[in-house]
N, C-alpha and C. Protein backbone atom coordinates (compact mmCIF):
# COMPACT_ATOMS: atom_id res chain seq x y z
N UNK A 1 1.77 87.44 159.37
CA UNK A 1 0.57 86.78 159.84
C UNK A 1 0.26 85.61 158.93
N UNK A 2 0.29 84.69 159.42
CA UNK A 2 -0.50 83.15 158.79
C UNK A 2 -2.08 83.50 158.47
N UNK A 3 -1.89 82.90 156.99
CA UNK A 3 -3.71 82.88 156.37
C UNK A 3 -4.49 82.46 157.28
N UNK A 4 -4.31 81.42 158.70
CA UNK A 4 -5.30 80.71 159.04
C UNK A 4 -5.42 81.67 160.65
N UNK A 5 -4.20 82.74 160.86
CA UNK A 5 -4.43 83.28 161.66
C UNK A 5 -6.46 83.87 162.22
N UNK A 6 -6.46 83.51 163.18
CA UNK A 6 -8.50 83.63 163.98
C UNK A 6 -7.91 85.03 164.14
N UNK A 7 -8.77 86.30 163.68
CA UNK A 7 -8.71 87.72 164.31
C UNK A 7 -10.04 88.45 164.37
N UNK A 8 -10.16 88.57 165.17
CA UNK A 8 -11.70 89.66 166.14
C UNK A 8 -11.50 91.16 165.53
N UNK A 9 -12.61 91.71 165.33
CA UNK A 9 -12.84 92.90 164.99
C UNK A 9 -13.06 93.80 166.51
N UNK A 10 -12.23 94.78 166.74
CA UNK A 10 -12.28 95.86 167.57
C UNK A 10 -12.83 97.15 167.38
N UNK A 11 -14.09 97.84 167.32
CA UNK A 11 -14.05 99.18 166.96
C UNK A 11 -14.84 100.26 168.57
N UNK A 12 -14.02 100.90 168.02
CA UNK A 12 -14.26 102.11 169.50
C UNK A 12 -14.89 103.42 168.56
N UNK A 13 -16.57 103.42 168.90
CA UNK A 13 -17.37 104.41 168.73
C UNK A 13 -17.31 105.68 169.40
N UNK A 14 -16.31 106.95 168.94
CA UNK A 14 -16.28 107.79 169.99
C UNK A 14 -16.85 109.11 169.50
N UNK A 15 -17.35 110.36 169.93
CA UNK A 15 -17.94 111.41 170.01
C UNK A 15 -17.09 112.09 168.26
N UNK A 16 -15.77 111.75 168.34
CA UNK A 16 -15.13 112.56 167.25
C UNK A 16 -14.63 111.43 166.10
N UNK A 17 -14.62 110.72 166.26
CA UNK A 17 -13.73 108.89 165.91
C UNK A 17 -14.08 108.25 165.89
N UNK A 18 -13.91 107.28 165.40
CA UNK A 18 -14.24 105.99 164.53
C UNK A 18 -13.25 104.85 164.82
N UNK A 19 -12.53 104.71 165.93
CA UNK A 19 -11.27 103.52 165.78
C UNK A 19 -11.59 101.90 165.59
N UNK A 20 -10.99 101.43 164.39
CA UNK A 20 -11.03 99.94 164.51
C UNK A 20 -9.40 98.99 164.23
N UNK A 21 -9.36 97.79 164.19
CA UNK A 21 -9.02 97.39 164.23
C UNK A 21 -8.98 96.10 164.24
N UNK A 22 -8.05 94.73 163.85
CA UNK A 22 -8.06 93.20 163.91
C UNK A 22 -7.05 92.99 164.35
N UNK A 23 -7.75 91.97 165.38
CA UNK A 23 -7.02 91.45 166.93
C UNK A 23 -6.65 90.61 166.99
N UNK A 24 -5.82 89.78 167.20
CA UNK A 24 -5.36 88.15 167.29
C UNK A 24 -5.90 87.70 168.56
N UNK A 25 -5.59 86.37 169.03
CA UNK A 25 -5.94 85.76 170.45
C UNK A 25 -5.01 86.11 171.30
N UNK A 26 -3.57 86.47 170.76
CA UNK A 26 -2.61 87.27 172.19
C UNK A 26 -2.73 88.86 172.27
N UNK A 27 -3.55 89.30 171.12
CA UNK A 27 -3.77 91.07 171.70
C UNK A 27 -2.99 91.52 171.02
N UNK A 28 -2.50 90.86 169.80
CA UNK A 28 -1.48 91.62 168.76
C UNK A 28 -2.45 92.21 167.82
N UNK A 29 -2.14 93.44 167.57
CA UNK A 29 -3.38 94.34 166.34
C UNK A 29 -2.38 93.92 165.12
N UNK A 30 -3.24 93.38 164.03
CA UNK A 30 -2.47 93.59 163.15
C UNK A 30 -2.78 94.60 161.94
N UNK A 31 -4.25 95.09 162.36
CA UNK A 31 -4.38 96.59 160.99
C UNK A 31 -5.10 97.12 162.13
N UNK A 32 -4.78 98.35 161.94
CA UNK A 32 -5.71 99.34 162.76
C UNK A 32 -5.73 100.62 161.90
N UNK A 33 -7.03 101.76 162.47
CA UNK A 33 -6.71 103.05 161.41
C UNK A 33 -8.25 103.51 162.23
N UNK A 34 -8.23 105.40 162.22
CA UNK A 34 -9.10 105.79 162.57
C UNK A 34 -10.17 107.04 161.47
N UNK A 35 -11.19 106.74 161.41
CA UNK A 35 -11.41 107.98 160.88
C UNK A 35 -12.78 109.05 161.55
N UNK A 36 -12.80 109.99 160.96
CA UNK A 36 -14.22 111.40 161.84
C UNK A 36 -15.39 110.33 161.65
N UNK A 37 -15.84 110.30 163.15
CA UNK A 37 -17.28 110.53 163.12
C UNK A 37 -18.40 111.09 162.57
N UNK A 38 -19.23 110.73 161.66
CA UNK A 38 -20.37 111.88 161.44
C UNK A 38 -20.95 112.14 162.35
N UNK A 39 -21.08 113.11 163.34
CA UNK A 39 -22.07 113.55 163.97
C UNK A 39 -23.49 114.32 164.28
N UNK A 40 -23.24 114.96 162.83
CA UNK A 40 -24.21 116.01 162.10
C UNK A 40 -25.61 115.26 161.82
N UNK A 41 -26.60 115.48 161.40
CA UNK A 41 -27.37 114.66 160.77
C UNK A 41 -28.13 113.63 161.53
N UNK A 42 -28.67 112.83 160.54
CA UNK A 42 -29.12 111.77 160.92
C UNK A 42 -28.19 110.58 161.64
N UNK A 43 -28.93 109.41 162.78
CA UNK A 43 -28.40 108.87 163.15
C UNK A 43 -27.71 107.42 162.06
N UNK A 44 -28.36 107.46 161.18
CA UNK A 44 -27.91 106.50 160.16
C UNK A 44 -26.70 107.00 159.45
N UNK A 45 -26.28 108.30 159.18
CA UNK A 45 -24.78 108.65 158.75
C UNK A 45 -24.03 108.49 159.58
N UNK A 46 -24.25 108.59 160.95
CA UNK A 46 -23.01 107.37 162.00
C UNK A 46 -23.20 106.12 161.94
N UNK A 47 -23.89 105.24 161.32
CA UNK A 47 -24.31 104.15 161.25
C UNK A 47 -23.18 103.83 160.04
N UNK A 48 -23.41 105.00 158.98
CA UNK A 48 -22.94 104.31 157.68
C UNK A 48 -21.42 104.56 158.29
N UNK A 49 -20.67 105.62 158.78
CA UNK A 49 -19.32 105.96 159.45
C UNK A 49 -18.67 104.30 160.04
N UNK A 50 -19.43 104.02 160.62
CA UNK A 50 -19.26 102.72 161.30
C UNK A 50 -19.03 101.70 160.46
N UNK A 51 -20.02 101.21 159.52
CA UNK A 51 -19.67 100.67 158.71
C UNK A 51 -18.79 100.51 157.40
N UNK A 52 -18.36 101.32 156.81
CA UNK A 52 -17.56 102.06 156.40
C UNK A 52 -16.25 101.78 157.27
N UNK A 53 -15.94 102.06 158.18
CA UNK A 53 -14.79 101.22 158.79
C UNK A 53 -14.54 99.90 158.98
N UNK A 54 -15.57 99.43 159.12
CA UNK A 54 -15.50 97.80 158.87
C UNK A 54 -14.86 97.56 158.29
N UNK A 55 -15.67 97.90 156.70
CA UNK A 55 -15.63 97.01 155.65
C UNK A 55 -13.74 97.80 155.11
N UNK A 56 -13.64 98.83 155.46
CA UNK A 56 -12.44 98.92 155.29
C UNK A 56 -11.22 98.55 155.90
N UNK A 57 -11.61 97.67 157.28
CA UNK A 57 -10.70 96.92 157.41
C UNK A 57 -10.44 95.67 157.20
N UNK A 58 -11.27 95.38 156.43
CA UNK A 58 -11.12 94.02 155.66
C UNK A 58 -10.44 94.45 154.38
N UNK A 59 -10.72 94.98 153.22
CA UNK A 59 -9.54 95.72 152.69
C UNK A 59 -8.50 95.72 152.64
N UNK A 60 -8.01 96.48 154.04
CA UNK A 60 -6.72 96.60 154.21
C UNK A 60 -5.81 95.43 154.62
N UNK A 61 -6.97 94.41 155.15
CA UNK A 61 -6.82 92.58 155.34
C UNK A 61 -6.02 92.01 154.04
N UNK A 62 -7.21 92.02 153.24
CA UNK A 62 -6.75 91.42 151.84
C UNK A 62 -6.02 91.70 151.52
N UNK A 63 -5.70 93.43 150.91
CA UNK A 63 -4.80 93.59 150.31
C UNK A 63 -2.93 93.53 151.11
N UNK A 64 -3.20 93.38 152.11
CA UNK A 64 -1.93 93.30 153.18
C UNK A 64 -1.23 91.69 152.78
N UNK A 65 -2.48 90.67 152.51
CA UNK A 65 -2.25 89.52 152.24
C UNK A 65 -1.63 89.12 150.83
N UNK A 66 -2.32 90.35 149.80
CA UNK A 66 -2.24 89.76 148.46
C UNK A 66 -0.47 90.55 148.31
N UNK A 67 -0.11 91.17 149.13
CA UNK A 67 0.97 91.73 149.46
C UNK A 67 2.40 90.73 149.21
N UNK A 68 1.89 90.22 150.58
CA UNK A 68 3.05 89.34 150.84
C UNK A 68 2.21 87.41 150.27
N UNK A 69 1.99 87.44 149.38
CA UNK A 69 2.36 86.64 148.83
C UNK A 69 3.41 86.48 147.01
């Protein structure tokens, strides 16, 4: 993937899961990864679940980058 590659954030909020992912403009994923839902609790510990995937797929962005250079 080119540094200047444009990629969209994908995440699918589901009952058990957490799926996200970064998308290119032809629909190529280039990180994806899923993890549990909190469901228990308050609605803000699925909030933080959510976020928490985000920010970890930026992460796995960078460090994929600092990789291959």
């Amino acid at each position: 993937m080119e540094p200047t590659t444009k990629l969209v954030i994908g995440i699918d909020i589901g009952g058990t899961k957490v799926a996200r992912g970064l998308v290119d403009a032809c629909g190529e994923i280039h990180v994806r990864s899923r993890t549990p839902m909190i469901t228990a609790g308050e609605a803000s510990k699925g909030l933080a679940a959510v976020s928490a995937a985000i920010q970890a797929l930026f992460s796995a962005l960078l460090n994929d980058r600092e990789l291959k250079r």
